[in-house]
Structures are given as structure tokens and as C-alpha cells.
Protein backbone atom coordinates (compact mmCIF):
# COMPACT_ATOMS: atom_id res chain seq x y z
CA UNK A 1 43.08 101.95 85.59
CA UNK A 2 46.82 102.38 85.65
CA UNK A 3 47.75 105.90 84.01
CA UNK A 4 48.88 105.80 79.92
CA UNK A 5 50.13 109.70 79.68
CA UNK A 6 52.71 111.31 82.36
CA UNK A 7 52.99 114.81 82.87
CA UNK A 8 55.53 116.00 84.86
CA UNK A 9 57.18 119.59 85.76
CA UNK A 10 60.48 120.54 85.51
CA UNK A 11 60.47 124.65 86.43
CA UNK A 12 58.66 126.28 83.86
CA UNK A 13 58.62 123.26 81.25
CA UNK A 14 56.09 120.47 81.44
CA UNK A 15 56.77 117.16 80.16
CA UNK A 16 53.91 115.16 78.60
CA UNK A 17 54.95 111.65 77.72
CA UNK A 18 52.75 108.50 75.93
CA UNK A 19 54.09 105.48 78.16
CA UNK A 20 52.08 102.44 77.04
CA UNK A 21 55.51 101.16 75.59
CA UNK A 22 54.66 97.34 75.49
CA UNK A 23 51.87 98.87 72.32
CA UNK A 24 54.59 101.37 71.31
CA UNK A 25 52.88 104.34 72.72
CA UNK A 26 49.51 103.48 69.98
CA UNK A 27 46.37 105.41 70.77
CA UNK A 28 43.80 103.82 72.31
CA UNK A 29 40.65 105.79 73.94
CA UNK A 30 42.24 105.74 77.15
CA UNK A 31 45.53 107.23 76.08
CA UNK A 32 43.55 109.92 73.37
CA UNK A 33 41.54 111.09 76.55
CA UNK A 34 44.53 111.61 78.71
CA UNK A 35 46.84 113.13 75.98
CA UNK A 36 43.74 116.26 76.27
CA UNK A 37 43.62 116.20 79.57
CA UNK A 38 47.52 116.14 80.51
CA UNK A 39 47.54 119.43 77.60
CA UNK A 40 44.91 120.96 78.88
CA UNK A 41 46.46 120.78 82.32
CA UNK A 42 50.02 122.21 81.01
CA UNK A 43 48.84 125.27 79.74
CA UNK A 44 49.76 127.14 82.53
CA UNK A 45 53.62 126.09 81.57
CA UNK A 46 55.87 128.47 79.29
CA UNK A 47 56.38 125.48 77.10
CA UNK A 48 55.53 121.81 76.65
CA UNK A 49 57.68 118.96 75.33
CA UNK A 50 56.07 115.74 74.39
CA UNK A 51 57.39 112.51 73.79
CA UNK A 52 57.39 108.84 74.05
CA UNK A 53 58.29 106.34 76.75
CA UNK A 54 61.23 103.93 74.55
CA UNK A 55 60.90 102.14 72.08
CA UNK A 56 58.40 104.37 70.08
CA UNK A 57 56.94 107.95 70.05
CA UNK A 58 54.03 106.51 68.76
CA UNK A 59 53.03 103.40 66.56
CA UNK A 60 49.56 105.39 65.59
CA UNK A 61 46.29 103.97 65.91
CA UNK A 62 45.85 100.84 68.51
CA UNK A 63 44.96 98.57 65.27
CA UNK A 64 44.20 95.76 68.09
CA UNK A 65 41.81 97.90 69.98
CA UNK A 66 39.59 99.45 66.61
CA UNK A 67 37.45 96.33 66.52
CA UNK A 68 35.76 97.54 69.75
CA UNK A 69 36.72 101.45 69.79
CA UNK A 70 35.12 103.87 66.87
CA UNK A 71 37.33 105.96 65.40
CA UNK A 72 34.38 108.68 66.41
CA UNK A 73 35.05 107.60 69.51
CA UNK A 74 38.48 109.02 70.03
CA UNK A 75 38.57 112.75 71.67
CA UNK A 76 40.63 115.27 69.09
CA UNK A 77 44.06 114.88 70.59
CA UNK A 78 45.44 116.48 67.13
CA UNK A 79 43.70 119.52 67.74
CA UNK A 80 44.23 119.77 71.30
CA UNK A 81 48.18 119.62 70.17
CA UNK A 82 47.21 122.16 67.55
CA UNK A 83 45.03 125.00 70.12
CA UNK A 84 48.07 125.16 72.36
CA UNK A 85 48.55 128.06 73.93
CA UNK A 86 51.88 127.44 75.40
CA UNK A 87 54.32 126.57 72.67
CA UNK A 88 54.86 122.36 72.31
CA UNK A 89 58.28 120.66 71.38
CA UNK A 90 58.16 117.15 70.11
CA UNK A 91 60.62 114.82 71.27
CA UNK A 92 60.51 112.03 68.53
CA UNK A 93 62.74 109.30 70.30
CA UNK A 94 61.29 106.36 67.98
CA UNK A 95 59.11 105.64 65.16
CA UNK A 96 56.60 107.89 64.61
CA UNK A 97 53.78 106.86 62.79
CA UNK A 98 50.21 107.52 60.60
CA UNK A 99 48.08 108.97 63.58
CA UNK A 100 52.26 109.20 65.50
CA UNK A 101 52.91 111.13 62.41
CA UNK A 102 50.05 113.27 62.82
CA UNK A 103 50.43 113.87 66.59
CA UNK A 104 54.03 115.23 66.07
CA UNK A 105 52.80 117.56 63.42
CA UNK A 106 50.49 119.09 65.04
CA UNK A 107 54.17 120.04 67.40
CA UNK A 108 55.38 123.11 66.68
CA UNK A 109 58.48 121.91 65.84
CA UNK A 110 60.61 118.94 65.70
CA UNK A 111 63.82 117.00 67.38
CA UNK A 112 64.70 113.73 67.24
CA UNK A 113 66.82 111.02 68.44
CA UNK A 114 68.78 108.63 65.79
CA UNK A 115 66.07 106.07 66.02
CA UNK A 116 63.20 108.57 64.75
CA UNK A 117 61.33 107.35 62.42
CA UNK A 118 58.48 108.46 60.49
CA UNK A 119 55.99 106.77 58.28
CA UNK A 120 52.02 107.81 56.72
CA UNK A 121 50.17 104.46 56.52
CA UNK A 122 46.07 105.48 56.13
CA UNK A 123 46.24 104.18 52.67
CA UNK A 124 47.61 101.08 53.75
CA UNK A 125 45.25 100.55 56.89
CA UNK A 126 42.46 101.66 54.59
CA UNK A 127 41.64 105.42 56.49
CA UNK A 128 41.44 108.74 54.76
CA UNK A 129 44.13 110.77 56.53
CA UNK A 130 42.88 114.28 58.23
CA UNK A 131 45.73 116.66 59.44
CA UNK A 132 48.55 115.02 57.53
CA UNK A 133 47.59 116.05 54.45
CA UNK A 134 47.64 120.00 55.27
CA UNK A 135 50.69 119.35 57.82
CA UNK A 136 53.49 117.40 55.63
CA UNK A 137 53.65 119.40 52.70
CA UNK A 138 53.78 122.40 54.69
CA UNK A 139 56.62 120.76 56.65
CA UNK A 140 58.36 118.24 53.89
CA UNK A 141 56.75 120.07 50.51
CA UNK A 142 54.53 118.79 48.44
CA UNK A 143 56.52 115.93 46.69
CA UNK A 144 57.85 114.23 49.53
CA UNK A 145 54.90 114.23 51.00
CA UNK A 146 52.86 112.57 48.18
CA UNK A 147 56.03 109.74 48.24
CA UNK A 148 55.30 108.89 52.30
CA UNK A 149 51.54 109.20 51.76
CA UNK A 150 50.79 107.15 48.59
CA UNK A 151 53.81 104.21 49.40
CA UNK A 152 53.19 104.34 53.20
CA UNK A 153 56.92 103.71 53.17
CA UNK A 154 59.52 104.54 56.94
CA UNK A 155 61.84 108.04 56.73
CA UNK A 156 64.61 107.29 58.68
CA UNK A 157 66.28 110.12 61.13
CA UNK A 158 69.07 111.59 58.58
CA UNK A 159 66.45 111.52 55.58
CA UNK A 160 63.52 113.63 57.92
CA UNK A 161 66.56 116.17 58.68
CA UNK A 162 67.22 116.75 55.20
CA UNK A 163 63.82 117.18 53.86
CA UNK A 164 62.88 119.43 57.15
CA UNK A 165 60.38 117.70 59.35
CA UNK A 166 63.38 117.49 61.88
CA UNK A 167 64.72 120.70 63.04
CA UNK A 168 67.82 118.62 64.35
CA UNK A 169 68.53 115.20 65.42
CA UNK A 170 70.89 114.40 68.48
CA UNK A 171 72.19 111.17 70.20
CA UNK A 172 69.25 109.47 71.80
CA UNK A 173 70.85 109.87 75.08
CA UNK A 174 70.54 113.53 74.83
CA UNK A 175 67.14 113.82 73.45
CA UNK A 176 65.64 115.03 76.06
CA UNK A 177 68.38 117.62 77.19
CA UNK A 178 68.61 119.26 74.16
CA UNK A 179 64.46 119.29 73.65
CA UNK A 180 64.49 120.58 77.90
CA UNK A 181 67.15 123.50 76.88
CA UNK A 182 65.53 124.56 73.76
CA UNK A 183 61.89 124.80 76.36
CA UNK A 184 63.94 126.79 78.93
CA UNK A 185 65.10 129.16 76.04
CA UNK A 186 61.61 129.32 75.11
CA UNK A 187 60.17 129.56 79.09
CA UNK A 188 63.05 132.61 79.39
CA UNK A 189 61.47 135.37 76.68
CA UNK A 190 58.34 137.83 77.38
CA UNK A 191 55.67 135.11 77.73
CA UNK A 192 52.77 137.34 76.56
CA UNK A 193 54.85 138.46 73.57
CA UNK A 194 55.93 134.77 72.91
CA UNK A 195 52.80 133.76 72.90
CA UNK A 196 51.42 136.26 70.96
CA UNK A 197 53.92 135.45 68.26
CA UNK A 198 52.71 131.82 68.52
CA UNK A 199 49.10 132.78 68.12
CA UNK A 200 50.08 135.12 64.97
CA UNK A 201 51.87 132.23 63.47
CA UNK A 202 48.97 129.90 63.79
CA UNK A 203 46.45 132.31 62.29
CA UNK A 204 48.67 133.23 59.13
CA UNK A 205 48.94 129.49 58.71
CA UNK A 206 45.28 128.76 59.21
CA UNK A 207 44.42 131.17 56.33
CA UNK A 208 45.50 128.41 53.60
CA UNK A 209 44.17 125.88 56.20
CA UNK A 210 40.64 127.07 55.62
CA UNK A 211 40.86 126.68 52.37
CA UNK A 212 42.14 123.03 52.73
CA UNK A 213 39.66 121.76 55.42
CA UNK A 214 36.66 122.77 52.60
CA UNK A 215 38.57 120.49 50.18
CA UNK A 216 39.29 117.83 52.97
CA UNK A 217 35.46 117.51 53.37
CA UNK A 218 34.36 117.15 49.91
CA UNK A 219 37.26 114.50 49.53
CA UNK A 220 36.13 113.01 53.00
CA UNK A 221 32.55 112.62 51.80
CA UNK A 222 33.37 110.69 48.68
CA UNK A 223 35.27 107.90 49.89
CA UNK A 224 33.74 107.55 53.39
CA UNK A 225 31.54 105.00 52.14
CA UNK A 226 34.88 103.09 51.34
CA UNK A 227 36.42 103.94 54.26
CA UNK A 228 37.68 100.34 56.05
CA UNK A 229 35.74 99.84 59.64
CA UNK A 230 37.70 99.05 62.43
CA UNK A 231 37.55 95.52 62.16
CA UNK A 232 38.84 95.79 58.70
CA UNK A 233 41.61 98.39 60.17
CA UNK A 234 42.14 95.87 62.50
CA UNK A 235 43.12 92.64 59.95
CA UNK A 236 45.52 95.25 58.06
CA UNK A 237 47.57 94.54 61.52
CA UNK A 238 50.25 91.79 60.74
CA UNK A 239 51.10 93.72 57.42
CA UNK A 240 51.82 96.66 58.51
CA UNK A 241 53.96 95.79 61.33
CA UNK A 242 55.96 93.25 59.15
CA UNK A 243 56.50 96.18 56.97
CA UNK A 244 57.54 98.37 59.40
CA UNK A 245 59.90 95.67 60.72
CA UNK A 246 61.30 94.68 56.92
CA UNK A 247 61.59 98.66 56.29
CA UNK A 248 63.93 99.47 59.47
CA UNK A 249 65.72 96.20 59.64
């Protein structure tokens, strides 16, 4: 089976890219399982960047592989991202979207090329979303993030910058650069200190996360008899691409 995630080294800075770019980088069981594993193996790095091989960072769910893969069935890439010890830069090159969306949240902060994109689509597809709904208002606030979640509608590059899920975007050329500097600026500081930092930040943060995961899982168990099947997820398909291709044309 040919290889879905690359992780590669460059000094102290590992590189963890999605490269199934003819499915735009979508997450399939294959590419969930070695997203955790590549992670898992990087820890021993000062800092990871992770990105997608061109066109996309990543196009979400595999909506052509859910009619034989359980959502269940999917290891927890998110939190992987999210239990990081070593500090994780995402590189959005391309449209990032619903379970993309999630995956670059779960970064600990953002760049992004021109053609970043970003777009929540579970109400569309027909799945109750899981970290999004903690993650974008944090990132966005609260009213920008009810406009991408409840109209499922694309933010383009400029509009993400604004509103603060990008921390800056660059030339798509230089995406990767400018993502490898800011990791080497990271990889040069006291590494148990930096880390330490990281870890404080994550538990302050996970104080009003508790707090949200209780009201996640009484929401969860109300509409999960509602919730759309794969094969349902699956005939969503056609729609949602042709709106992602009306929205960025």
C-alpha cells in the first residue's frame, strides 16, 4: 500500500504532509492512521509543521470512501494534533475544509498561502461537528463562527486573516519558508521551557473545554439518532463539491 502521509526532517523541524492530492488530501482510514503514526513519530522534533501536498490541505472527510468506512472507524487524528508535545505549525496551502477545518485547528497556530481556504460543512453533509465547535470561536469568536457553521459557506485567505484564524498569509511560493523559519525560531528557545509553556497553554484552555465537551455530549446524544450514515454522507457528495467549486470560482 503506497504511503498517504510523508514525514520528513529538516534539522530540528519535522515535516508531516497529507499527499493523496488526486482526493485533495480527504481522510480516509488509511491516511487518519498514518497522520497518528507520522505525529507520534515526530515528537522527538522541537517543532512540527503540517501541511498538504497541492492543490488542497485537506478536502475533509473521503465522502467516496464513508459508504464502506465508519466514521467509528477512523483513529482520533484531531486529538493526536491536539496531545502534541512538540509545538505544530499548520501550513494551509489550499482549501481547508469540515474535518480539514478541524485538523488545522487542532494546530497551534496558523499560516497560509493565498489559495487557503476554509469552510465548516457537517450541517451540510448531515454530521454533528466535534472539535470545531470549541475551536472556531475560540479562534474566529463566536459570530463568525456561527456564520461558517450554520451556511457551510468558503473564507477566502484575506477574510481568515482579518477575523484571526490566520496568523499571516504569504505568497504560496513561500509557504513553506516562512512556516520552516517560524519552526527554527521555535526549535532555537529552551525546549523544556518551551514546552512547558505549550503544556500551560493547553491546560488553561482545557478548563472552558471541560465544560464544553459535557455540553457537546448531551447535544451529541440528541441528534445522533439523526445523524446521516455514511452512505447518506456519501450522496451529499456532488453538492458539496459543486458548492465549493461555485463559492471559489
Amino acid at each position: 500500500m503506497t504511503p498517504v502521509v510523508r514525514l520528513e526532517r529538516d534539522g530540528k523541524v519535522a515535516i508531516i504532509t497529507l499527499d493523496r492530492p488526486q482526493s485533495r488530501n480527504a481522510i480516509n482510514l488509511q491516511l487518519a492512521t498514518e497522520v497518528v503514526a507520522a505525529i507520534e513519530q515526530a515528537q522527538d522534533a522541537a517543532c512540527i509543521v503540517l501541511t498538504g501536498a497541492d492543490p488542497a490541505f485537506c478536502a475533509g472527510l473521503d465522502l467516496r470512501s464513508l459508504g464502506t468506512e465508519k466514521l467509528t472507524d477512523l483513529p482520533r487524528y484531531n486529538d493526536a494534533v491536539r496531545a502534541s508535545a512538540a509545538p505544530i505549525i499548520g501550513a494551509v496551502n489550499g482549501p481547508a475544509v469540515t474535518g480539514g477545518l478541524e485538523l488545522a485547528l487542532g494546530c497551534d497556530f496558523l499560516i497560509g498561502s493565498e489559495r487557503a481556504a476554509f469552510a465548516d460543512t457537517h450541517t451540510r453533509v448531515g454530521v454533528f461537528p466535534g472539535p470545531v465547535l470549541h475551536d472556531l470561536p475560540q479562534r474566529v469568536g463566536a459570530a463568525f463562527a456561527r456564520e461558517m457553521s450554520l451556511t457551510g459557506n468558503f473564507v477566502d485567505a484575506a477574510t481568515a486573516l482579518r477575523v484571526g484564524l490566520l496568523n499571516r498569509v504569504v505568497p504560496h511560493a513561500e509557504l513553506l519558508p516562512t512556516a520552516l523559519k517560524l519552526a527554527r525560531d521555535i526549535a532555537s528557545q529552551d525546549q523544556e521551557m518551551m514546552r512547558s509553556v505549550k503544556a500551560a497553554m493547553v491546560s488553561v484552555n482545557d478548563l472552558s473545554l471541560k465544560d464544553g465537551r459535557v455540553a457537546w455530549r448531551e447535544h451529541t446524544s440528541r441528534v445522533r439518532r439523526r445523524e446521516s450514515r455514511g452512505a447518506d454522507i456519501a450522496s451529499h457528495r456532488d453538492e458539496v463539491l459543486r458548492r465549493s467549486r461555485d463559492q471559489r470560482s
